[in-house]
C-alpha atoms as a PDB file:
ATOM      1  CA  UNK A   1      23.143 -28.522  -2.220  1.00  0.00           C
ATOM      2  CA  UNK A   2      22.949 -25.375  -0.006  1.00  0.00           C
ATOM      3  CA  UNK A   3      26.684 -24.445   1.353  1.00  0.00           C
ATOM      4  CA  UNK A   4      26.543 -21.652   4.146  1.00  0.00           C
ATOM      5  CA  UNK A   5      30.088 -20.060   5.098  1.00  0.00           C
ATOM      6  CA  UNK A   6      30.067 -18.243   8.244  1.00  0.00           C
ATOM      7  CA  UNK A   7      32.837 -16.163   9.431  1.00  0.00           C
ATOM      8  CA  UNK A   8      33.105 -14.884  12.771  1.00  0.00           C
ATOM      9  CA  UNK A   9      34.990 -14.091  15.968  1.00  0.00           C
ATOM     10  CA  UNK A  10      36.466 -16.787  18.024  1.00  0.00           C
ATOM     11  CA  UNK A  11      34.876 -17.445  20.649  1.00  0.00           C
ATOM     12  CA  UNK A  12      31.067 -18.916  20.439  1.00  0.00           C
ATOM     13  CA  UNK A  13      30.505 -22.113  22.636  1.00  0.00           C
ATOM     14  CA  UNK A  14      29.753 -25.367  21.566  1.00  0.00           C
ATOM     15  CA  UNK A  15      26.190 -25.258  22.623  1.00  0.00           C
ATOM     16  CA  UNK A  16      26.119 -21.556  20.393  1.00  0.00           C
ATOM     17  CA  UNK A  17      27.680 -23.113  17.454  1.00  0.00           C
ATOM     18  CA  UNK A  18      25.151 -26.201  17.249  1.00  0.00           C
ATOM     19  CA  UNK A  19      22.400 -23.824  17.641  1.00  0.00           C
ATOM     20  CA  UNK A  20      23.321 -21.809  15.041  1.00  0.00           C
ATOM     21  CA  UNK A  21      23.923 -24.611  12.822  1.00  0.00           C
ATOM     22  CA  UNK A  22      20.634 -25.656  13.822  1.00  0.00           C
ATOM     23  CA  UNK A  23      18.724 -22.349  13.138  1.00  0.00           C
ATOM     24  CA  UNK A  24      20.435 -22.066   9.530  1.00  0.00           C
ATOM     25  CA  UNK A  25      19.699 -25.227   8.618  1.00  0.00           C
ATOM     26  CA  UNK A  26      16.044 -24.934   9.271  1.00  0.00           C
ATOM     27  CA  UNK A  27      15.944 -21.563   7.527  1.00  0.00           C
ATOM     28  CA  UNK A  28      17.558 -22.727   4.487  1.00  0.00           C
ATOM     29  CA  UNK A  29      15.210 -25.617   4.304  1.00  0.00           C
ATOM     30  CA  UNK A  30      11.846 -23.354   4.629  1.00  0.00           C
ATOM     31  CA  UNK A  31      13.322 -20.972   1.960  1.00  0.00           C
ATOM     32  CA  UNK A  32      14.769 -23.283  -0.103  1.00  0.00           C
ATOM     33  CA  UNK A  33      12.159 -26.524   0.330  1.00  0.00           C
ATOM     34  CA  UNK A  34      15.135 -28.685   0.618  1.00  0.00           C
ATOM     35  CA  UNK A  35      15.987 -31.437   3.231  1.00  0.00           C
ATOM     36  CA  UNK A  36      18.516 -30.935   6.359  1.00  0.00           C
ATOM     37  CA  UNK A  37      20.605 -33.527   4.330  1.00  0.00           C
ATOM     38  CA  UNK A  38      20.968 -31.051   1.601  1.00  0.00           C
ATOM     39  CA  UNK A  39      22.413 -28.366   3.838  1.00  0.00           C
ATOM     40  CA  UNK A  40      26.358 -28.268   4.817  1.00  0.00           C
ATOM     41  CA  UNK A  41      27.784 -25.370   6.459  1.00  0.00           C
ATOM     42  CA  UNK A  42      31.169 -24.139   7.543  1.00  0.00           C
ATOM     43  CA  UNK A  43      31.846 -22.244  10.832  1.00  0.00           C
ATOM     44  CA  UNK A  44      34.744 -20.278  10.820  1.00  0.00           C
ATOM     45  CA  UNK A  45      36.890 -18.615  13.501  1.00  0.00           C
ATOM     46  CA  UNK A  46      38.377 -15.200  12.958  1.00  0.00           C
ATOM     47  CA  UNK A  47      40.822 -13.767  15.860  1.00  0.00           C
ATOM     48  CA  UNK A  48      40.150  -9.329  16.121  1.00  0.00           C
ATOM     49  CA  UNK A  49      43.249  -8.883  14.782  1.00  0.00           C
ATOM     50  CA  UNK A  50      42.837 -10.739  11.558  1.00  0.00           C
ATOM     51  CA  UNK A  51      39.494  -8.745  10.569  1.00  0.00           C
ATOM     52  CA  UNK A  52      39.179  -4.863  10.219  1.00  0.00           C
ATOM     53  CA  UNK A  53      36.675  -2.438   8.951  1.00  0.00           C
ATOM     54  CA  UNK A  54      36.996   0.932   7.595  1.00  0.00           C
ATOM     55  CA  UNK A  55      40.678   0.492   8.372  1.00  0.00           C
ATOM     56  CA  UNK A  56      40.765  -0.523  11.497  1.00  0.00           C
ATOM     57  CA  UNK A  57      41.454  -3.597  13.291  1.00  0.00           C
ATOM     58  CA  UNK A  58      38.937  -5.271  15.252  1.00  0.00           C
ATOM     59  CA  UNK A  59      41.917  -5.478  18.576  1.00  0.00           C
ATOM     60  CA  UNK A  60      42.748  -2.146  18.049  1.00  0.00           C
END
């Protein structure tokens, strides 16, 4: 069974977050040859100032 974590920034709507879901899902299946059943995935909210790269914050 094909788990997806995705981590972003808050922020997405609703109507982006089911489309997403949506778009994954089918991908996974076409690569994978498994059914939509099979496929779970976890949408995660980050705020800027809990996620940094090259040493920086993402609010700074």
């Amino acid at each position: 069974m094909p788990m997806i974590n995705v981590q972003m920034f808050e922020g997405r709507t609703i109507e982006q977050r089911r489309k997403l879901a949506k778009e994954l899902t089918d991908a996974t299946c076409r690569a994978l040859g498994c059914t939509p059943e099979a496929v779970q995935i976890i949408l995660t909210d980050v705020k800027k100032e809990n996620w940094a790269d090259a040493g920086k914050l993402f609010s700074d």
